[in-house]
N, C-alpha and C. Protein backbone atom coordinates (compact mmCIF):
# COMPACT_ATOMS: atom_id res chain seq x y z
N UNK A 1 0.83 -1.21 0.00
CA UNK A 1 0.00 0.00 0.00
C UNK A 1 0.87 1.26 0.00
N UNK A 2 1.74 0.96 0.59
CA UNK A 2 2.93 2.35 1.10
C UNK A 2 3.63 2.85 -0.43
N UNK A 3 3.82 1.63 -1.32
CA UNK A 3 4.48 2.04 -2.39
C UNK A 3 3.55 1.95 -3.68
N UNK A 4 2.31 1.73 -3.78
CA UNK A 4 1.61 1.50 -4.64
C UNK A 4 1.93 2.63 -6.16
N UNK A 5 1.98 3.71 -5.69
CA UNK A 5 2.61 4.89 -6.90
C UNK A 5 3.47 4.18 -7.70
N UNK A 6 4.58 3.48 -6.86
CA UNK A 6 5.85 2.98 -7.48
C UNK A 6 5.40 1.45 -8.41
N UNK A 7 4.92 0.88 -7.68
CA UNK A 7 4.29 -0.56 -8.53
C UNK A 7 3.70 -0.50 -9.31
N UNK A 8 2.63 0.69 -9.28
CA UNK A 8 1.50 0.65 -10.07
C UNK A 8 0.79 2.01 -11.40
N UNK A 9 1.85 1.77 -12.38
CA UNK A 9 1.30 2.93 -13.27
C UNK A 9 0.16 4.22 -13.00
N UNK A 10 -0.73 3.06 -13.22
CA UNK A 10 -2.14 3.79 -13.34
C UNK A 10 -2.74 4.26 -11.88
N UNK A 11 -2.47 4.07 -11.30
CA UNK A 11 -2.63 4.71 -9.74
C UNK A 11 -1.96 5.47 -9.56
N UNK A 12 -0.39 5.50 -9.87
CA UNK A 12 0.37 7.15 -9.69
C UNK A 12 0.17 7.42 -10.95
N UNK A 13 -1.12 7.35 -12.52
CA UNK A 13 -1.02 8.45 -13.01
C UNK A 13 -2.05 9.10 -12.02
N UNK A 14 -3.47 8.73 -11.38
CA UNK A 14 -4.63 9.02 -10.80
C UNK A 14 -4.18 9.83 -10.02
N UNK A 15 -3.11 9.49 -9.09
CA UNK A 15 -2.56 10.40 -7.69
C UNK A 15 -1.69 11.46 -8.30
N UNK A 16 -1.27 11.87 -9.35
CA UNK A 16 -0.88 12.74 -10.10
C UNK A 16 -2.19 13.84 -10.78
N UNK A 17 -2.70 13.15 -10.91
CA UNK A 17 -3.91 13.49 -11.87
C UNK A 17 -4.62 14.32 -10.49
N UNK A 18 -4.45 13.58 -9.46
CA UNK A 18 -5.71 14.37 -8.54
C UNK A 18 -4.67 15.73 -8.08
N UNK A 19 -3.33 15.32 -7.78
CA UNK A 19 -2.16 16.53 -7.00
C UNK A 19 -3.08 17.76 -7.91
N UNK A 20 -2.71 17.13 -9.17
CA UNK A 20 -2.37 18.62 -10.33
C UNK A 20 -3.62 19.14 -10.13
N UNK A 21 -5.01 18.52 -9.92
CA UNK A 21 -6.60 19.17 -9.30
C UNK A 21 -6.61 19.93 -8.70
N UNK A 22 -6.06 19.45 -7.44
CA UNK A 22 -5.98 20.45 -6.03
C UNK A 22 -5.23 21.77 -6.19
N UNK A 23 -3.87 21.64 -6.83
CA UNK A 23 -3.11 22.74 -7.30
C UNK A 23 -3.73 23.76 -8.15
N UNK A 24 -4.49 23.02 -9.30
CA UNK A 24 -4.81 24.39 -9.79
C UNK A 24 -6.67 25.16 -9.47
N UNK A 25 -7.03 24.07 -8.20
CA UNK A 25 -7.72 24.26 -7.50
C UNK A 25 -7.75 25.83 -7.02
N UNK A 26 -6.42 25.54 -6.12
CA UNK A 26 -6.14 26.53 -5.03
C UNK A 26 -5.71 28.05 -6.07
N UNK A 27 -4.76 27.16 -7.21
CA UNK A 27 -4.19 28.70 -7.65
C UNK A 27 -5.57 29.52 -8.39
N UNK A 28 -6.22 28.76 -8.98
CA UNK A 28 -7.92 29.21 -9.47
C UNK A 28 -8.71 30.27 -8.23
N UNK A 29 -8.45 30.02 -7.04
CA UNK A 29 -8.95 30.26 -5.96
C UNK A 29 -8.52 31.20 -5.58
N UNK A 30 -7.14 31.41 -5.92
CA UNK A 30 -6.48 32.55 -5.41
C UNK A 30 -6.06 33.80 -6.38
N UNK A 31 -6.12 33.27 -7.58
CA UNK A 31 -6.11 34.07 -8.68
C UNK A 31 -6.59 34.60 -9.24
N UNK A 32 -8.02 33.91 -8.95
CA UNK A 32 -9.45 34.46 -10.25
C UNK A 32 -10.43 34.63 -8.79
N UNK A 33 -11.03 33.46 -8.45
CA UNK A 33 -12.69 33.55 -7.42
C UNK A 33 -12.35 34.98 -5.94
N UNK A 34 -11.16 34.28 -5.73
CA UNK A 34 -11.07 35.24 -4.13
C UNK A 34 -10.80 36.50 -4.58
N UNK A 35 -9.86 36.79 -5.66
CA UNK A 35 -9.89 38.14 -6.05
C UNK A 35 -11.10 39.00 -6.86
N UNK A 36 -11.69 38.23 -7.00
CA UNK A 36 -12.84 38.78 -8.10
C UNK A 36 -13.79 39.43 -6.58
N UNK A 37 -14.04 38.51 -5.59
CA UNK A 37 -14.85 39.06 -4.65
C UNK A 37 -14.50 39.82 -3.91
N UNK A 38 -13.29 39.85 -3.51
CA UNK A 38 -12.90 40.96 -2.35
C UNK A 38 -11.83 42.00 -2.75
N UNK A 39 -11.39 41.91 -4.47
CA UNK A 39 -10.87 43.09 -4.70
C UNK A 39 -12.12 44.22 -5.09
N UNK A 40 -12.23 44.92 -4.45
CA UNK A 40 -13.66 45.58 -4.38
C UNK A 40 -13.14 46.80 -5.55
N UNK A 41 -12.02 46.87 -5.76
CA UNK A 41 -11.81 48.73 -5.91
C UNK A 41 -11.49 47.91 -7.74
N UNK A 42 -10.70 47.30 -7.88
CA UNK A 42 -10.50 46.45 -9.00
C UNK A 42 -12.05 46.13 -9.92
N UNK A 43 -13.16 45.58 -9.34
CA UNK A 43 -14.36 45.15 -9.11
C UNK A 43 -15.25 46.27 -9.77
N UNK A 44 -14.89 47.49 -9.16
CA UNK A 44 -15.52 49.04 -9.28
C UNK A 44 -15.22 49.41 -10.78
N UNK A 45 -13.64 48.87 -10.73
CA UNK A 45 -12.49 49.69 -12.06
C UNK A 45 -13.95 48.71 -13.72
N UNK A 46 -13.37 47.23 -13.15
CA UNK A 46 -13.79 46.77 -14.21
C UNK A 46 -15.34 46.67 -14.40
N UNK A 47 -16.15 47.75 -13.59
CA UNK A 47 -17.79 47.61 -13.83
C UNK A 47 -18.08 48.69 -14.32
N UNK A 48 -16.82 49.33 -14.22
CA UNK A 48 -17.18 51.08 -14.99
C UNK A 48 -16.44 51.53 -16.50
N UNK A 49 -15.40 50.24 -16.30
CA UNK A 49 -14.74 49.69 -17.54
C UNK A 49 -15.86 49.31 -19.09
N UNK A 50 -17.08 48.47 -18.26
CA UNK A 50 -18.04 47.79 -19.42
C UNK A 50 -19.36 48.27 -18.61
N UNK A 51 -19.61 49.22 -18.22
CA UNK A 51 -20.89 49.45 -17.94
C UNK A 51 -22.21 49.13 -19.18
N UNK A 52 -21.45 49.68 -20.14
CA UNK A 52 -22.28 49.24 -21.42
C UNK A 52 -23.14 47.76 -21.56
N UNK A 53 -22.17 46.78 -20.72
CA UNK A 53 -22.59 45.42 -20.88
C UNK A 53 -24.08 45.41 -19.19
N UNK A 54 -24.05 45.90 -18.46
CA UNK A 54 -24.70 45.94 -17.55
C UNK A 54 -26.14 47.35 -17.64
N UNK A 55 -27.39 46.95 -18.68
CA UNK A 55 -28.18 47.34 -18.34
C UNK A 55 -29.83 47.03 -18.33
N UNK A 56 -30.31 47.55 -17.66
CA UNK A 56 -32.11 47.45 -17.47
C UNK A 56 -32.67 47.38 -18.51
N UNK A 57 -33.59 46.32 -19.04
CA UNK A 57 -34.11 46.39 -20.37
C UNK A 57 -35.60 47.37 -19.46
N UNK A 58 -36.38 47.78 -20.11
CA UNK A 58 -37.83 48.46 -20.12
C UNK A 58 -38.21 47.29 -19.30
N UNK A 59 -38.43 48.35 -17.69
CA UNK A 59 -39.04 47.32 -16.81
C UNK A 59 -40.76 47.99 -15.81
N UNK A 60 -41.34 47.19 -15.28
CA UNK A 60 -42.67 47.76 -14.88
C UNK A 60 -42.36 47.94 -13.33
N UNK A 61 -43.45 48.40 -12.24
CA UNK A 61 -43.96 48.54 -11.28
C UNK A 61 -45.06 48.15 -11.13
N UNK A 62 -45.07 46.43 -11.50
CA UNK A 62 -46.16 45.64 -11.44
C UNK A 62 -47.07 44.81 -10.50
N UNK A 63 -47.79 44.71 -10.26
CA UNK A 63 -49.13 43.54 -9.90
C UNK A 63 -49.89 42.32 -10.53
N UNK A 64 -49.40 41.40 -10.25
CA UNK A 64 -49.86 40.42 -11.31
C UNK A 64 -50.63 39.78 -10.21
N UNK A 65 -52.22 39.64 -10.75
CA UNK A 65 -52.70 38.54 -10.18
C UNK A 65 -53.47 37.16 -10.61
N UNK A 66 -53.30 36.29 -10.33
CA UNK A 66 -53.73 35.15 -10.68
C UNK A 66 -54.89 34.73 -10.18
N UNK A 67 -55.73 34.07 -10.84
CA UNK A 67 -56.63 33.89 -10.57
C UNK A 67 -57.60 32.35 -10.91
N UNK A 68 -57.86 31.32 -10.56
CA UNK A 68 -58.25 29.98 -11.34
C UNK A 68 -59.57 29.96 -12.07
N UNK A 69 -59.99 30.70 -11.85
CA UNK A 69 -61.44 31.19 -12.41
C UNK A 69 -61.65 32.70 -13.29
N UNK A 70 -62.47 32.31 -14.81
CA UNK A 70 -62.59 33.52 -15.49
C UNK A 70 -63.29 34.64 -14.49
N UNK A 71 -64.43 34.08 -13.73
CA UNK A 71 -64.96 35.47 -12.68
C UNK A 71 -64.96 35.91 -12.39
N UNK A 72 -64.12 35.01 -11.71
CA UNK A 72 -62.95 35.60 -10.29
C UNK A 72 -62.03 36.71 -11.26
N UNK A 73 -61.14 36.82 -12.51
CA UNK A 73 -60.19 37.21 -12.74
C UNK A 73 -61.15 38.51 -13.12
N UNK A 74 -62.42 38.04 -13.63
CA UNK A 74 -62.89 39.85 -13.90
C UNK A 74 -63.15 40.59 -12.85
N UNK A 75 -64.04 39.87 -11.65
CA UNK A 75 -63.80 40.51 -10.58
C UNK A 75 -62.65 41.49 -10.20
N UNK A 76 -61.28 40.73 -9.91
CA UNK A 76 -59.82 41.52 -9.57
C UNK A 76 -59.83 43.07 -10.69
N UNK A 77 -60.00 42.38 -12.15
CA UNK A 77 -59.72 43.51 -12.50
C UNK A 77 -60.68 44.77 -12.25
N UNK A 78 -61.88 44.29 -12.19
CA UNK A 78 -62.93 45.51 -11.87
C UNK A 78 -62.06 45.94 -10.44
N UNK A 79 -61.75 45.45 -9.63
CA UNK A 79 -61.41 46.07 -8.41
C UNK A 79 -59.95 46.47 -8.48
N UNK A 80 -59.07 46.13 -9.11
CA UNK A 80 -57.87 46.82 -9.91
C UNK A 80 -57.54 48.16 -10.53
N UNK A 81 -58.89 48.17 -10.95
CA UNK A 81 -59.26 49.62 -12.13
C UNK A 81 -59.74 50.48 -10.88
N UNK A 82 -60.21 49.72 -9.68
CA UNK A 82 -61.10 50.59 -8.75
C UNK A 82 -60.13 51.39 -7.35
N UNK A 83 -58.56 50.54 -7.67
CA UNK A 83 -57.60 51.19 -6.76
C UNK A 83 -57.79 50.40 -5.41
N UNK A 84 -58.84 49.31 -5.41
CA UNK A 84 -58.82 48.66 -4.03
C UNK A 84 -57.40 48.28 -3.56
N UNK A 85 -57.42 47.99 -2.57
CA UNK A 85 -55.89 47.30 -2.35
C UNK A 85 -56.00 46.20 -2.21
N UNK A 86 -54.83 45.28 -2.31
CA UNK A 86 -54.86 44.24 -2.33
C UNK A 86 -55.36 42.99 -1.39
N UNK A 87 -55.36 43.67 -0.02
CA UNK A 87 -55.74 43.05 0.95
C UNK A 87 -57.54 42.77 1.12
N UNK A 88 -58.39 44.12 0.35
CA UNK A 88 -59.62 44.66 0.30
C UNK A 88 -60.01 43.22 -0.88
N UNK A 89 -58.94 43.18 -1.99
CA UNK A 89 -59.43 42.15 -3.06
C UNK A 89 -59.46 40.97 -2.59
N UNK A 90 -58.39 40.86 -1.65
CA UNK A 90 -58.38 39.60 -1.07
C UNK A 90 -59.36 39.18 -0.49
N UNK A 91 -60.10 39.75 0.05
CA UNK A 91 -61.43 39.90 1.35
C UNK A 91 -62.67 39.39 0.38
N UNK A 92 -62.66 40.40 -0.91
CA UNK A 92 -63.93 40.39 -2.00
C UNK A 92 -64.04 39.04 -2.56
N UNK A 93 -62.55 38.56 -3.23
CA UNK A 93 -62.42 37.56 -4.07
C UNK A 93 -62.66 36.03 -3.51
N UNK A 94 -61.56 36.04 -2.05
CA UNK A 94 -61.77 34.07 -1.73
C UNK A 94 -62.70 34.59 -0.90
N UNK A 95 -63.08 32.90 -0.70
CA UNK A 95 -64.13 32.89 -0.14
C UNK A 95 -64.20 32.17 1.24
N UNK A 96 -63.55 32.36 2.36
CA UNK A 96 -63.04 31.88 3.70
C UNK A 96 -61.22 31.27 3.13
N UNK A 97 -61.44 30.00 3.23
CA UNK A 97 -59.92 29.35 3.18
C UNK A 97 -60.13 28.89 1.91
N UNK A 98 -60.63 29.23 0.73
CA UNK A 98 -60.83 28.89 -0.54
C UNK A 98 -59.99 29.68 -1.27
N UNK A 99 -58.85 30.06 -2.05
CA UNK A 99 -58.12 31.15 -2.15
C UNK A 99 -58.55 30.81 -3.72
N UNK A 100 -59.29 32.51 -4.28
CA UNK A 100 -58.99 32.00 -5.75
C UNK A 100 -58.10 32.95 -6.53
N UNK A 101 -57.43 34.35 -5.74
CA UNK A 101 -56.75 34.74 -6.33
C UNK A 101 -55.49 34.86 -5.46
N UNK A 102 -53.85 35.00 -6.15
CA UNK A 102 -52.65 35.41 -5.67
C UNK A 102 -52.58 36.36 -6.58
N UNK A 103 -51.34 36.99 -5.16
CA UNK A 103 -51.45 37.93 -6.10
C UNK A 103 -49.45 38.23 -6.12
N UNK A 104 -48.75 39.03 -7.35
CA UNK A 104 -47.40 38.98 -6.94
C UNK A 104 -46.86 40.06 -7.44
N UNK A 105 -45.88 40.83 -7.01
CA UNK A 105 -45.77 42.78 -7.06
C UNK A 105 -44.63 42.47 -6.83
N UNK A 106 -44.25 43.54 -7.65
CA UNK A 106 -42.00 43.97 -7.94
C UNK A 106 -41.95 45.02 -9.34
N UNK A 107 -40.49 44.83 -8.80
CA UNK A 107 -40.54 46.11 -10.43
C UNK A 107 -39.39 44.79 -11.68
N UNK A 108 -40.52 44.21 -12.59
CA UNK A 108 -39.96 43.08 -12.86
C UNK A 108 -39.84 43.86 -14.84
N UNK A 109 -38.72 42.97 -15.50
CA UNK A 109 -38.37 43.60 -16.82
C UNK A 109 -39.76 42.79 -17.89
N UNK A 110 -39.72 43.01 -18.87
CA UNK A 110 -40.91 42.84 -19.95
C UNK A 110 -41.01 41.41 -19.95
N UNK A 111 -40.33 40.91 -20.12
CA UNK A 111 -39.84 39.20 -20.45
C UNK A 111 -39.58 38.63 -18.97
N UNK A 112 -39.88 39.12 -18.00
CA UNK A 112 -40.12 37.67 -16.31
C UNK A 112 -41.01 36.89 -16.91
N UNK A 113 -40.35 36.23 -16.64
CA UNK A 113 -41.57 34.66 -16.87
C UNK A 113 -42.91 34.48 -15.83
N UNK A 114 -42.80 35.37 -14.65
CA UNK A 114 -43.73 35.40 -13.79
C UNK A 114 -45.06 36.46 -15.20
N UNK A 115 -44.61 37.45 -15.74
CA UNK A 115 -45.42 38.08 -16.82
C UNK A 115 -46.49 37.06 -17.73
N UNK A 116 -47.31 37.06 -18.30
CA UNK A 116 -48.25 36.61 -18.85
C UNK A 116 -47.09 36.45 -20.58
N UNK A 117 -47.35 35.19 -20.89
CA UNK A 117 -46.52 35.37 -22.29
C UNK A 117 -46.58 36.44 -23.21
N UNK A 118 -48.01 37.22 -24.19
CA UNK A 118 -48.23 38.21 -24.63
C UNK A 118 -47.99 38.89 -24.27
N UNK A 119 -47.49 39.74 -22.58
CA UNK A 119 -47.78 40.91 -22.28
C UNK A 119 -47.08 41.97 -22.92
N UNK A 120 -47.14 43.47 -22.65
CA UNK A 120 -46.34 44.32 -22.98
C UNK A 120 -46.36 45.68 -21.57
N UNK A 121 -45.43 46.26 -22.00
CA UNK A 121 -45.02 47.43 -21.24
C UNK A 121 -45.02 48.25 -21.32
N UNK A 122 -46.63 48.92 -21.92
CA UNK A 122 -47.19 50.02 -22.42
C UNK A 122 -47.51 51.02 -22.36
N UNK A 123 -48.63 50.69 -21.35
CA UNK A 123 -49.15 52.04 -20.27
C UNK A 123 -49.47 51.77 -18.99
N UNK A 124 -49.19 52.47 -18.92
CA UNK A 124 -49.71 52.59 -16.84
C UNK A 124 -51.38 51.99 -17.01
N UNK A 125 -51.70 50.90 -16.23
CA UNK A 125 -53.09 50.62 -15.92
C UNK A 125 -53.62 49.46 -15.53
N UNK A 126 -54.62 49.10 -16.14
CA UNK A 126 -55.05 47.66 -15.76
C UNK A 126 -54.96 46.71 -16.81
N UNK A 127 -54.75 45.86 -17.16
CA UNK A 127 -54.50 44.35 -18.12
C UNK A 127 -55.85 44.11 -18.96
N UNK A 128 -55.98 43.77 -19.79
CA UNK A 128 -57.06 42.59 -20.02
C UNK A 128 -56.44 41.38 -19.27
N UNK A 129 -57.59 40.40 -19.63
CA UNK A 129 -57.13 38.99 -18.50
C UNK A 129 -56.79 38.06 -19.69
N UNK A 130 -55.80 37.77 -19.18
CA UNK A 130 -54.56 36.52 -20.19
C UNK A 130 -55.30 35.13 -19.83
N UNK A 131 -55.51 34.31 -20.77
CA UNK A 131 -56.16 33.10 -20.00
C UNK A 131 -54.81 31.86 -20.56
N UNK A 132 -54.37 31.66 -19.92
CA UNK A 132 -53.42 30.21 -19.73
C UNK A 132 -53.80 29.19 -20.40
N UNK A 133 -54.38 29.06 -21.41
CA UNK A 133 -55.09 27.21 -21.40
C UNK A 133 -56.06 26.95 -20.15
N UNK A 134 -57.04 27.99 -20.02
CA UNK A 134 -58.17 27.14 -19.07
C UNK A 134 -57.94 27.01 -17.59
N UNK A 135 -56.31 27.09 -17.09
CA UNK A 135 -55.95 26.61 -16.33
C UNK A 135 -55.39 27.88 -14.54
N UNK A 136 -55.07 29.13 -15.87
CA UNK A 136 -54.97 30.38 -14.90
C UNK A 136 -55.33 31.15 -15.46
N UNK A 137 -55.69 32.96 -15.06
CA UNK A 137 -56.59 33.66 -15.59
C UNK A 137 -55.44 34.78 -14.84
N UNK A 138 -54.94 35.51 -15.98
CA UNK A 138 -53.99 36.82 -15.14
C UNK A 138 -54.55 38.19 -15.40
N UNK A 139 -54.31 39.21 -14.75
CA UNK A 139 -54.37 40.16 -14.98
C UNK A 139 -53.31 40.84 -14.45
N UNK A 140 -52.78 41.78 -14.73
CA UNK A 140 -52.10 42.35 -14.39
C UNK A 140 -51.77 44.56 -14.66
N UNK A 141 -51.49 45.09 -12.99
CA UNK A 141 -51.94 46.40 -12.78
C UNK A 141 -50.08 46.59 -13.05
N UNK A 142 -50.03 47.84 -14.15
CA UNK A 142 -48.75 48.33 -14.31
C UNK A 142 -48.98 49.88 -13.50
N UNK A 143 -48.27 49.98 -12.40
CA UNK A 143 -48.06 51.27 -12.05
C UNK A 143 -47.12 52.25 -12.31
N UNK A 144 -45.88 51.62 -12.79
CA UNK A 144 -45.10 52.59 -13.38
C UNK A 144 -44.39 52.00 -14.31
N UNK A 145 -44.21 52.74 -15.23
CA UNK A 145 -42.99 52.24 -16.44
C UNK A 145 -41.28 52.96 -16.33
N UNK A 146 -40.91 52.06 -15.95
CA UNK A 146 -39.15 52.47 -16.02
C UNK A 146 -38.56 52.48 -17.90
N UNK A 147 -38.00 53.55 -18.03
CA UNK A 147 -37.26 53.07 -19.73
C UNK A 147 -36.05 52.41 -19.28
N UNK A 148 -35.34 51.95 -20.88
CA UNK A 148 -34.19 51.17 -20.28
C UNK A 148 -33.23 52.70 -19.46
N UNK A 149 -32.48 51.55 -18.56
CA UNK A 149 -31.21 52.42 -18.46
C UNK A 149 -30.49 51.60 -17.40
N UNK A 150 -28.85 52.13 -17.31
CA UNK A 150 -27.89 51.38 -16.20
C UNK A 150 -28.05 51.22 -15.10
N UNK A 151 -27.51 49.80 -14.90
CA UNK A 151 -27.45 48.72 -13.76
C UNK A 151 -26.45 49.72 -12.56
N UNK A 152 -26.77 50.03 -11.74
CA UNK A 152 -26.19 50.20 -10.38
C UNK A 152 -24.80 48.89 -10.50
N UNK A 153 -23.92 48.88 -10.05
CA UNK A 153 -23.24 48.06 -9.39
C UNK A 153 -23.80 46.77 -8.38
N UNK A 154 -24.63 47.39 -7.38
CA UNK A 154 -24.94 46.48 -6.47
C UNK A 154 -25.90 45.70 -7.16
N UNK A 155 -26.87 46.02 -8.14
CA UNK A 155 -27.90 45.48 -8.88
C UNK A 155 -27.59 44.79 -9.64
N UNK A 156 -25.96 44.55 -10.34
CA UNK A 156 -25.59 43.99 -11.28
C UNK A 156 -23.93 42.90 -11.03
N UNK A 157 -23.97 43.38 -9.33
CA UNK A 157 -22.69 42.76 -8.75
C UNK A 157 -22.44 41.14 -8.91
N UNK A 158 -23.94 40.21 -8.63
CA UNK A 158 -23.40 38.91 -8.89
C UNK A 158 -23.08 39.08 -11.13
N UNK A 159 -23.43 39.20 -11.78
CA UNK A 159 -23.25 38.87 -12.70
C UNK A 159 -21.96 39.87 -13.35
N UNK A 160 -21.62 40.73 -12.86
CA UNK A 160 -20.24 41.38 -12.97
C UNK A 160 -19.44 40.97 -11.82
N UNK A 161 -19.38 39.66 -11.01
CA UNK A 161 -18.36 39.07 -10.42
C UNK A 161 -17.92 37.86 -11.33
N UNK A 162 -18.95 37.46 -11.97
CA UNK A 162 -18.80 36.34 -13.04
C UNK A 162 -17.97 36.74 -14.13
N UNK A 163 -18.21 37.77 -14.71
CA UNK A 163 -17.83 38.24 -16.16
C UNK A 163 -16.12 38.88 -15.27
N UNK A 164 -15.95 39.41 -13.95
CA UNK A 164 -14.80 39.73 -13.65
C UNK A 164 -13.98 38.66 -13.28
N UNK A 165 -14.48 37.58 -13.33
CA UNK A 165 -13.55 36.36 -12.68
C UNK A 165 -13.22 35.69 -14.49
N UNK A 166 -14.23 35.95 -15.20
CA UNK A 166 -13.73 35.67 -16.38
C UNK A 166 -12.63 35.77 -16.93
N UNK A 167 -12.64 37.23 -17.18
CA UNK A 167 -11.66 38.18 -17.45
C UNK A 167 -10.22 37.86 -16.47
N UNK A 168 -10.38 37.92 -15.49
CA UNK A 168 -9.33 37.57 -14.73
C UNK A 168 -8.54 35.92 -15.18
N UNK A 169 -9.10 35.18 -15.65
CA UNK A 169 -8.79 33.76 -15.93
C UNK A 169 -7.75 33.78 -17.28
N UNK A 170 -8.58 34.46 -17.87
CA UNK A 170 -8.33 35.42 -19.74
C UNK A 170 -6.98 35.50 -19.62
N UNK A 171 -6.51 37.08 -18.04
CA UNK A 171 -5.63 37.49 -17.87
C UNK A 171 -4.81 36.72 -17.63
N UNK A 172 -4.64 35.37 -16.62
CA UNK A 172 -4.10 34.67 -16.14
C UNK A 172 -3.15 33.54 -17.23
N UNK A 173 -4.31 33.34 -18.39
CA UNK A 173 -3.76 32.03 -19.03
C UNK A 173 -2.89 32.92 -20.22
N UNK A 174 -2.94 34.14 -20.61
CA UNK A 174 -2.33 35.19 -21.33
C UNK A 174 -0.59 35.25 -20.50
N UNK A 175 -0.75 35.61 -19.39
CA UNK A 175 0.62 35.67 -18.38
C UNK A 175 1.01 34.48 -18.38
N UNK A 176 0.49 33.62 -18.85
CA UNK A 176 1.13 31.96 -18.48
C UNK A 176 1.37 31.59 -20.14
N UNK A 177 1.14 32.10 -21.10
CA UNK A 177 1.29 31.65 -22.40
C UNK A 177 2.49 32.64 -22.64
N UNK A 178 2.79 33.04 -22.26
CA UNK A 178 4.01 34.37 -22.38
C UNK A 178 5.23 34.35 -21.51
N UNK A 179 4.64 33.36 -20.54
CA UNK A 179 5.88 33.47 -19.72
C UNK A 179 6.25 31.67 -19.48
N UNK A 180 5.26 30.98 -20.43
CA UNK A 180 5.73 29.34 -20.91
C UNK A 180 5.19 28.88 -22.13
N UNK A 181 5.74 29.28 -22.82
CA UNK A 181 5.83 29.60 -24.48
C UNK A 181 5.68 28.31 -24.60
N UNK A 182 4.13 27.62 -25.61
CA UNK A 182 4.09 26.17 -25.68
C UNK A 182 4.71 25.75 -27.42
N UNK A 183 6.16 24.84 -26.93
CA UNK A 183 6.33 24.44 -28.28
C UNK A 183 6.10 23.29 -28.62
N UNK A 184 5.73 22.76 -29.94
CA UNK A 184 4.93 21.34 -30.32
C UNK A 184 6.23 20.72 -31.36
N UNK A 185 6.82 19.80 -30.91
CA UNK A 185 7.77 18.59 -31.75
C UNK A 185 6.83 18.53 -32.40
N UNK A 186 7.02 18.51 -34.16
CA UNK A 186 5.76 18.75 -34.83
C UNK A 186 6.70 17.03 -35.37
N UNK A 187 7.92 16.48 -35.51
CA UNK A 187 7.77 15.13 -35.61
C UNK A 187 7.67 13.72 -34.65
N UNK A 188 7.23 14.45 -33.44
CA UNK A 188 6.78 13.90 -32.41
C UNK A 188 5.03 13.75 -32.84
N UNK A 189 4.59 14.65 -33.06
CA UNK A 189 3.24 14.84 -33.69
C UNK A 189 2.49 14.10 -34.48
N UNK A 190 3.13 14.19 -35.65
CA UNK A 190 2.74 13.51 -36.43
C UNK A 190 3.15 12.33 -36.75
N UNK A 191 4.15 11.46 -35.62
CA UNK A 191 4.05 10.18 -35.29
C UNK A 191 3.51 9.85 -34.84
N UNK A 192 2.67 10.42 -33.68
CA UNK A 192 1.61 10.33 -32.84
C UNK A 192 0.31 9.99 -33.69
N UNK A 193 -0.21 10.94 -34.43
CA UNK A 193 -0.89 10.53 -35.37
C UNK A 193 -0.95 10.13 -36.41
N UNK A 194 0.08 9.27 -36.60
CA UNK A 194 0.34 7.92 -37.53
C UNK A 194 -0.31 6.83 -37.02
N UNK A 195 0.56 7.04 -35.39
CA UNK A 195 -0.09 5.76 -34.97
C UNK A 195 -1.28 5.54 -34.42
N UNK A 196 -2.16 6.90 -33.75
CA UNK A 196 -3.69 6.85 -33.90
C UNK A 196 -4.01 6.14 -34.90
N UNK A 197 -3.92 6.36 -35.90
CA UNK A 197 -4.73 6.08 -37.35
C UNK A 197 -4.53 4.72 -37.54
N UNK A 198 -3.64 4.21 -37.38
CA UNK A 198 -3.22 2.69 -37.27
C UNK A 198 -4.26 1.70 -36.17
């Protein structure tokens, strides 16, 4: 067991194979992930670098409510158009512990999938009711329309830690191609693939 590396090919290639894992584990870790998160000022440089790539498509100040019943969904909207609040619809619509409408509010972009497939981002108001296949009945109250425009940092920080750890990797294998220049025995090569082909 003590010498198995030495006896046994294919086990010290595996225990080789795993060293070189862990190694470029750690240097991955220390080069690209840990710096991407806690070089904050670096982080700042390269989000103001591509701000262009970080922005808000045309988003709402919406109310979407659902509803399992066509009735029920005209109901909401009559009381939608009427400024009730939501808690008041809640009261009107189920009926004790019978719930027939939810309801779900954010400032979400044109294309959330929580949105009704057709919808659009038009005007400030109340919906017609989207019917699902029979199965849900939406309407939905737009209270405000945002146009596009740029992502804050903090709003756009997980997906500009990604694209900065990218970049950082980019940088990394660039400094390592320059400073270990890869040369190819080109008749080492193409003995190699002689004898593939064979």
């Amino acid at each position: 067991k003590d010498n198995l590396e030495k006896t046994d090919p294919e086990f010290a290639f595996i225990m080789q194979e795993y060293k070189d894992g862990l190694l470029l584990f750690d240097l991955l870790q220390n080069k690209v992930w840990k710096r991407a998160e806690n070089d904050t000022v670096a982080l700042t440089t390269f989000f103001e670098k591509n701000q262009q790539n970080y922005y808000w498509n045309k988003r709402g100040d919406v109310i979407i409510a659902s509803c399992n019943r066509k009735e029920k969904a005209e109901l909401v909207k009559k009381y939608l158009e009427e400024n009730k609040s939501l808690n008041e619809i809640k009261e009107l619509v189920n009926e004790g512990p019978t719930i027939h409408v939810l309801f779900t509010k954010g400032v979400m972009e044109e294309t959330n999938k929580k949105l009704p497939e057709n919808f659009t981002l038009n005007k400030v108001g109340v919906s017609e009711i989207f019917n699902n296949e029979n199965i849900s009945f939406v309407v939905v109250k737009v209270n405000k329309i945002f146009p596009p425009q740029p992502m804050k940092l903090v709003e756009a920080k997980g997906k500009v830690i990604n694209d900065f750890q990218d970049f950082l990797d980019q940088q990394w294998v660039k400094e390592l191609k320059q400073q270990y220049p890869v040369k190819v025995n080109k008749r080492v090569l193409k003995r190699l693939i002689r004898q593939n082909q064979n």
